[in-house]
Each structure stands twice: as structure tokens, then as C-alpha cells.
Protein backbone atom coordinates (compact mmCIF):
# COMPACT_ATOMS: atom_id res chain seq x y z
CA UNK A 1 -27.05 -10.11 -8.67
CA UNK A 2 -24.08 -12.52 -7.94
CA UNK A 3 -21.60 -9.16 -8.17
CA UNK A 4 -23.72 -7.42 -6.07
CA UNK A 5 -23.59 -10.33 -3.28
CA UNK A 6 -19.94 -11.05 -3.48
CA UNK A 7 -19.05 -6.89 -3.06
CA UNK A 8 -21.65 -7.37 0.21
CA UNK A 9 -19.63 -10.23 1.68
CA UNK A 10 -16.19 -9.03 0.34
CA UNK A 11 -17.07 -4.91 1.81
CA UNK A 12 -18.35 -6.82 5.50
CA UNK A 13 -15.34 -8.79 5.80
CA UNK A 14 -13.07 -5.56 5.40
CA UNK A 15 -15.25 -3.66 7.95
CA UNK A 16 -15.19 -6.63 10.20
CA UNK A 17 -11.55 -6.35 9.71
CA UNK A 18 -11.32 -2.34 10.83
CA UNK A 19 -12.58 -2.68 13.73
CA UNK A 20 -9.83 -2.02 15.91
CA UNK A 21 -8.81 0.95 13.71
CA UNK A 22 -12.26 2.48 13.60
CA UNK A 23 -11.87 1.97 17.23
CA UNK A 24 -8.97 4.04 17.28
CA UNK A 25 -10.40 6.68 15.03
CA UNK A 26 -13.79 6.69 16.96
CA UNK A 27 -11.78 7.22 20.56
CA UNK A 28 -9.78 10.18 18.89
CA UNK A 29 -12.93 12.21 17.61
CA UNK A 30 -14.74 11.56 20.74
CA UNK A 31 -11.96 12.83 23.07
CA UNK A 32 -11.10 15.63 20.85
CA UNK A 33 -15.19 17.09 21.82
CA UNK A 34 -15.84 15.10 25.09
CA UNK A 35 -13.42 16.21 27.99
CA UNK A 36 -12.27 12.97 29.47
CA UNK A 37 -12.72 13.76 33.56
CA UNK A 38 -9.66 13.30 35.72
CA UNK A 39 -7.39 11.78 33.64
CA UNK A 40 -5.34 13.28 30.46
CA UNK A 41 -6.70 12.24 27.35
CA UNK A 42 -3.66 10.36 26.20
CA UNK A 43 -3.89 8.47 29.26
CA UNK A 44 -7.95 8.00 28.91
CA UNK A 45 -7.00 6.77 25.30
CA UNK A 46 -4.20 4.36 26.31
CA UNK A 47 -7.09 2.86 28.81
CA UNK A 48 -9.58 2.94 26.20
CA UNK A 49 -7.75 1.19 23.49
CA UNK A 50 -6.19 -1.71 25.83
CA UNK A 51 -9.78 -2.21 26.55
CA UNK A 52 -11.36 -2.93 22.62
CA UNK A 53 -8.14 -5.04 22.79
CA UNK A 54 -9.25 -7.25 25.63
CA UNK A 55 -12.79 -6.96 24.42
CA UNK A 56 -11.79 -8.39 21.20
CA UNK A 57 -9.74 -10.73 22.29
CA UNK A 58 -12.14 -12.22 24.92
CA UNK A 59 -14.71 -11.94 22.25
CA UNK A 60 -12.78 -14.30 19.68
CA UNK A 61 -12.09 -11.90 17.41
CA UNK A 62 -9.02 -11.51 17.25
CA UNK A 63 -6.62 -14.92 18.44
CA UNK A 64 -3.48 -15.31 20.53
CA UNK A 65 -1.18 -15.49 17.80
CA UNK A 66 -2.93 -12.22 15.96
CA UNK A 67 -2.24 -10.36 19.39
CA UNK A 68 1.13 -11.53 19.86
CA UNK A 69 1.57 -9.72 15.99
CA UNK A 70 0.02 -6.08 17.00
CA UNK A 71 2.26 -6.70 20.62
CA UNK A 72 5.26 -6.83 17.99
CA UNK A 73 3.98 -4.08 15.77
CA UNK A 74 3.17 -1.90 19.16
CA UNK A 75 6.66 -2.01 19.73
CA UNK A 76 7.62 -1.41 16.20
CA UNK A 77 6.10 1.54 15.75
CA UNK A 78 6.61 3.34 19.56
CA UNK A 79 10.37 2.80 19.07
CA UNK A 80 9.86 4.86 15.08
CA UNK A 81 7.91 6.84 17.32
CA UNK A 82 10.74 7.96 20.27
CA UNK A 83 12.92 8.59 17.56
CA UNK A 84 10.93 10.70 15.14
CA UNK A 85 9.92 12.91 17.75
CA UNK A 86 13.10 13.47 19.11
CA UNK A 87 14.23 14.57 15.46
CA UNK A 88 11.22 16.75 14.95
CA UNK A 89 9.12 15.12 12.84
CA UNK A 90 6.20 15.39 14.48
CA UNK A 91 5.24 15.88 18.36
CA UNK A 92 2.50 15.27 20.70
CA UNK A 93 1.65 18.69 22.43
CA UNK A 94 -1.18 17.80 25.04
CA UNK A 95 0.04 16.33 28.58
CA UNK A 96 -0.08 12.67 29.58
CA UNK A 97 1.03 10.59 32.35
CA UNK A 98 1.79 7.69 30.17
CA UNK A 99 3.83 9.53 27.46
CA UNK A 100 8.03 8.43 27.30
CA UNK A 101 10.28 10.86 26.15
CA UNK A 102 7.44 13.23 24.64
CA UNK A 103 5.80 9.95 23.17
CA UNK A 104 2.18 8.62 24.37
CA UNK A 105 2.57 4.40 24.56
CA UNK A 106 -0.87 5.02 22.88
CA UNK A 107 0.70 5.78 19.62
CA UNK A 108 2.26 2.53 19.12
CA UNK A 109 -1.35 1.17 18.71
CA UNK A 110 -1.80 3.43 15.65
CA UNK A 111 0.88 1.25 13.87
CA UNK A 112 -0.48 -1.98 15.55
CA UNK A 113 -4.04 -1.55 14.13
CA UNK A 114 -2.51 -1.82 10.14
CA UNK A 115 -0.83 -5.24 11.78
CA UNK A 116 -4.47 -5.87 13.73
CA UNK A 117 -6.34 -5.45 9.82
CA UNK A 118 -3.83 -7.15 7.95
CA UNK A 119 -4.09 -9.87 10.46
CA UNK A 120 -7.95 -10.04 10.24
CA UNK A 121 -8.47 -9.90 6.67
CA UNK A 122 -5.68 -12.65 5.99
CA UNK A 123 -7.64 -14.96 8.27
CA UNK A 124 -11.34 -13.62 6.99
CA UNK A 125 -10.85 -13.95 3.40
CA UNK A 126 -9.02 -17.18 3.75
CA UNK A 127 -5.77 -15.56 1.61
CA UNK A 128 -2.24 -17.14 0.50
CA UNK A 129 0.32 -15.67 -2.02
CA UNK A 130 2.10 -17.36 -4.91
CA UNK A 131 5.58 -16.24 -5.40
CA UNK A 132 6.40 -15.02 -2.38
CA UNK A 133 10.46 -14.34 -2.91
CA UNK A 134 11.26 -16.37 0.69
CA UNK A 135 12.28 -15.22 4.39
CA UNK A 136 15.90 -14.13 3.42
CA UNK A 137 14.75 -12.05 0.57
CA UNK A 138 11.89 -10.42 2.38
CA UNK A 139 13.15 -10.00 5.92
CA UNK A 140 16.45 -8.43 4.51
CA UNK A 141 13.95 -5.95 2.16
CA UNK A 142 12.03 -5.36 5.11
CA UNK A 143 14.79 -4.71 7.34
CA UNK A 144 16.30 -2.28 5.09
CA UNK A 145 13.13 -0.01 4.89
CA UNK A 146 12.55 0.28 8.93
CA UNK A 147 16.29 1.44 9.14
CA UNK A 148 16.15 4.03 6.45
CA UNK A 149 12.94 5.44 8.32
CA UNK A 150 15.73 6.15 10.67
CA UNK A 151 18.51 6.37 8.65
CA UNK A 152 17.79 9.40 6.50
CA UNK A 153 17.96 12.01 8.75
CA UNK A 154 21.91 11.77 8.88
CA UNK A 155 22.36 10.21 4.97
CA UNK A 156 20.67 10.07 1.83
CA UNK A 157 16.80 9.00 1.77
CA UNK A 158 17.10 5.82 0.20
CA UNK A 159 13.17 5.43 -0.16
CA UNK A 160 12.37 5.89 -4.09
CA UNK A 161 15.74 3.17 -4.26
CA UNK A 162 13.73 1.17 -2.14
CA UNK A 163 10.13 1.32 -4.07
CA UNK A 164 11.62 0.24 -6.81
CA UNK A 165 13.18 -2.62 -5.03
CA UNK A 166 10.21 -3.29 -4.26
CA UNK A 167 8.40 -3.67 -7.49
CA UNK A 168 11.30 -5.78 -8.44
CA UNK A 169 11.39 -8.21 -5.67
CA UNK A 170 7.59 -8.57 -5.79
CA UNK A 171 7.01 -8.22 -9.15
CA UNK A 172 5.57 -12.12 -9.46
CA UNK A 173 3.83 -11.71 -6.07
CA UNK A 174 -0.44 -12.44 -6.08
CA UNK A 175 -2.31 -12.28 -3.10
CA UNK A 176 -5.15 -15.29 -3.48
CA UNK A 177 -8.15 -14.31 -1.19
CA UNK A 178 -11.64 -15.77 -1.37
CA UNK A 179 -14.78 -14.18 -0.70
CA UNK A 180 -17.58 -17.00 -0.15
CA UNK A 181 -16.67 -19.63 -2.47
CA UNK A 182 -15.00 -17.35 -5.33
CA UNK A 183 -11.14 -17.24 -5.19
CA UNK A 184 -9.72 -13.66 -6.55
CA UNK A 185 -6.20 -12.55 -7.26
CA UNK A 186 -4.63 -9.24 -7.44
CA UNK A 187 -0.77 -8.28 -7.75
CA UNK A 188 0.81 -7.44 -4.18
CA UNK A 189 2.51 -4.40 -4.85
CA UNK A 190 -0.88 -2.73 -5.90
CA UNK A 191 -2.52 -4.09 -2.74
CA UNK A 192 0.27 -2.43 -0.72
CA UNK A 193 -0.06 1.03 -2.83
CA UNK A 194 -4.22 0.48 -2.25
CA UNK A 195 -3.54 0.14 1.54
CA UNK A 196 -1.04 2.78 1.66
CA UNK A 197 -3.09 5.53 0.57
CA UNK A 198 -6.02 4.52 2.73
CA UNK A 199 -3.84 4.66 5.48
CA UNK A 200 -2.63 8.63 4.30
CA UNK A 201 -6.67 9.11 4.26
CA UNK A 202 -6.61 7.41 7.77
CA UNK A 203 -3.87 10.00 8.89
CA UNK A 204 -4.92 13.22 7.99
CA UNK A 205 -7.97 12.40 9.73
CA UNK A 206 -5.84 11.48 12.67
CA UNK A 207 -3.65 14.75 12.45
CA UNK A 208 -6.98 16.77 12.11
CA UNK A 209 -8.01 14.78 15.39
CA UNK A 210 -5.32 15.82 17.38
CA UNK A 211 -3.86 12.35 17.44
CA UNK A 212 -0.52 14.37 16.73
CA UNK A 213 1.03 17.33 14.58
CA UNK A 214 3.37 17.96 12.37
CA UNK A 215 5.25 21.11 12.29
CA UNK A 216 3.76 22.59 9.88
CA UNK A 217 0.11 21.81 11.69
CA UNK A 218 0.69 23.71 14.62
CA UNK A 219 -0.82 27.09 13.80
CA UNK A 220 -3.54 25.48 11.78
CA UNK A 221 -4.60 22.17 10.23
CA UNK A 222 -3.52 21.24 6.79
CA UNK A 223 -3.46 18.12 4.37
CA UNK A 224 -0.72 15.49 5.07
CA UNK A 225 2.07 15.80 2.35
CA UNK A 226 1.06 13.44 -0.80
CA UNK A 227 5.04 12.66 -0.03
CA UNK A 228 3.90 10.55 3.36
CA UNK A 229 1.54 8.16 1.22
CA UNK A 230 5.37 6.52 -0.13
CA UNK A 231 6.07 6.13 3.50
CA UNK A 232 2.96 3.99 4.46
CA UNK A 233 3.51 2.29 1.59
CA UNK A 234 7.12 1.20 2.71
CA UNK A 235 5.15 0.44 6.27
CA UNK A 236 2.35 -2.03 4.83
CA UNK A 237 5.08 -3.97 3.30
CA UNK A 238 6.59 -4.36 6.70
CA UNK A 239 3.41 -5.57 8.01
CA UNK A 240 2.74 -7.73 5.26
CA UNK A 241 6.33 -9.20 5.24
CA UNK A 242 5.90 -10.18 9.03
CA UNK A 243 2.19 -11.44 9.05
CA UNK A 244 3.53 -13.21 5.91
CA UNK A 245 6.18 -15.13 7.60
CA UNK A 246 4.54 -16.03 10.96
CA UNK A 247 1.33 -17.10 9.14
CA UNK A 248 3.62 -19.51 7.27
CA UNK A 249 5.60 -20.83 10.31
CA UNK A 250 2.30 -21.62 11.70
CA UNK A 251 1.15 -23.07 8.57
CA UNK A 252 4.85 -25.30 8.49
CA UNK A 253 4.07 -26.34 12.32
CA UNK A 254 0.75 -27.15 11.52
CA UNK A 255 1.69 -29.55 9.02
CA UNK A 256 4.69 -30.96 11.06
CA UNK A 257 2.40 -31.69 13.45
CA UNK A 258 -0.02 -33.61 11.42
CA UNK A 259 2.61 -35.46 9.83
CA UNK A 260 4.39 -36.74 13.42
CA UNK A 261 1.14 -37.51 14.62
């Protein structure tokens, strides 16, 4: 019964923690049916989606600090955004007052929301990491995988190079997390290939919404290349690297401040 009880608490704390995803998902199916009146729908989602933001802020469900990460990841991932649709990787076809060089500002809250979960369930299950390689190691690792996003359309894709790095660097990484008053552990590089392929699931739902296309969607929907599942998995780590490192600043300051106090 115990088992039973602990996947309960551990499967509510994970859909507590997609709420501003499911949000997301739930705003894309309803516009693609439900003609929004007088506005565009990339505009009516923009509205929509600032909204569950204020709603869940207001609400206490997310804090200031866990906004202040999606803010960063918002502008993280419209900035990916401009550029890959300027090379062609993708494009958003409907009209929109609030789009920027062919991109909606909505889209930036599709990266945001994996910032807005991992966020959540860091806080929700109470988790910490043991070997965590440091800020130098990580932000430099990190670094290096948003550039090649960019970087490979003009020189070599660099991204099996850097899965492997990855592996390597976080090979004695565990995420710690505790559901009620059981402490787990699992190795971080399978968390972020777990969370990666959710997030491919998440996606061709999204594409299949309308949320955007890729070029070979445009006559008719089709399954998102198994090849894009190595990308999110590059982007979780990202996330992970920055929640990471600001939830341990704010851990350092905490204690700081204990201490001068």
C-alpha cells in the first residue's frame, strides 16, 4: 500500500508542477476549434498566457524568484526563436499583432514553461544534487550548447560531441528529491533524457496544434523527427544548469544571512 501512496503523492506533485504547461497546451487546442473574436489568436494567446502567469503568481504558486527564471528563459528561447525562423527551421504562418520578425512573443513562453516545471518540482519535491561539477564547468557546458543551436547552420553540428560531454561531465551527478518523508535518487543525465522525450511528446502535440510548423508540416501533419528529442535534451540541461545555479546562490545568501545575523 505504501508504493501505491508514495506514486499518488510523487504523480500530484508533477501535475501540480505542469500546470503552466498544460496551460499552454490547453490554450493551443482550444484556439485551434474556438475562433478567438476580434483579436488574432497569437495575440489572444499572448493575453491568455500572461494571465495563468499573474494568476499563478498572485495565487502563490509560483514565487518571485521562480518568475524572474521563466522571465530569463522567455527571453532565451524568443531570441532561439528570431533566429531559427529566419533560417527556416520552422515558421509561424497565422497573423498576429504581437509577432517580431515572423515570431509570436508567445512562443518564448513555450521554452519558459520547461524553466516554470523545473522550477516547481525542485521546490515541491524538496530536491538537491550531489556532485554537481561547479558554475565554471556547467555554465561553460551550457553555454556551448545554446551557441551550437545557432552555430550549426554555418559549421559542423557539434551536438552528438556535446551529449557525450555531457555524460562525461555529469556522469557522478544524482538528483536527491523526496516525496513525503522518503528521499529517492536517480542519475541526472537519465532525468534529462526522461524530460527530453516528454517534452518531444509535448511538441508534436504542439505542432499538430498549430502552435507552429515545420517545413515539412505544411501540406499535412506528421511526427516530429526522433532527431529533435537530442535537441530538448541539450535544452533541459540548460534549464537545469540555470535553476541549478540560482537555487544555490539563494541557498549561499540564505546562509550568509543567517550567519551575519
Amino acid at each position: 500500500m505504501k508504493p501505491i501512496i508514495q506514486l499518488l503523492h510523487f504523480g500530484y506533485h508533477q501535475a501540480m508542477s505542469c500546470i503552466f504547461p498544460v496551460a499552454i497546451f490547453g490554450t493551443l487546442a482550444l484556439s485551434s476549434v474556438i475562433e478567438v473574436p476580434f483579436i488574432h489568436r497569437y495575440d489572444a494567446i499572448l493575453l491568455i498566457l500572461l494571465g495563468v502567469q499573474y494568476l499563478m503568481y498572485r495565487s502563490g504558486l509560483e514565487t518571485r524568484d521562480e518568475i524572474k527564471v521563466i522571465c530569463i528563459f522567455h527571453l532565451i528561447g524568443l531570441l532561439l526563436e528570431l533566429f531559427k525562423v529566419r533560417m527556416g527551421s520552422w515558421s509561424y504562418p497565422e497573423a498576429g499583432y504581437t509577432k517580431l520578425l515572423g515570431v509570436p512573443l508567445y512562443s518564448g513562453f513555450m521554452y519558459a514553461s520547461v524553466a516554470s516545471f523545473m522550477c516547481q518540482i525542485w521546490r515541491r519535491l524538496r530536491m538537491d544534487m550531489t556532485g554537481w561539477p561547479g558554475f565554471t564547468t556547467s555554465a561553460l557546458l551550457g553555454g556551448a550548447i545554446y551557441f551550437n543551436f545557432f552555430t550549426h547552420h554555418f559549421i559542423p553540428d557539434f551536438r552528438w560531441w556535446l551529449t557525450a560531454i555531457v555524460f562525461i561531465v555529469f556522469w557522478k551527478t544524482w538528483i536527491i528529491y523526496r516525496v513525503r518523508t522518503v528521499t529517492y535518487r536517480m542519475p541526472l543525465s537519465l532525468a534529462f533524457v526522461i524530460v527530453g522525450f516528454f517534452i518531444w511528446l509535448a511538441e508534436n502535440i504542439a505542432t499538430f496544434l498549430d502552435a507552429w510548423k515545420y517545413p515539412d508540416q505544411h501540406q499535412t501533419w506528421q511526427l516530429v523527427s526522433f532527431s529533435k528529442i537530442s535537441s530538448w535534451f541539450l535544452l533541459v540541461i540548460i534549464s537545469v544548469i540555470i535553476v541549478a545555479q540560482l537555487k544555490y546562490v539563494k541557498a549561499s545568501r540564505t546562509t550568509n544571512d543567517s550567519w551575519s545575523s
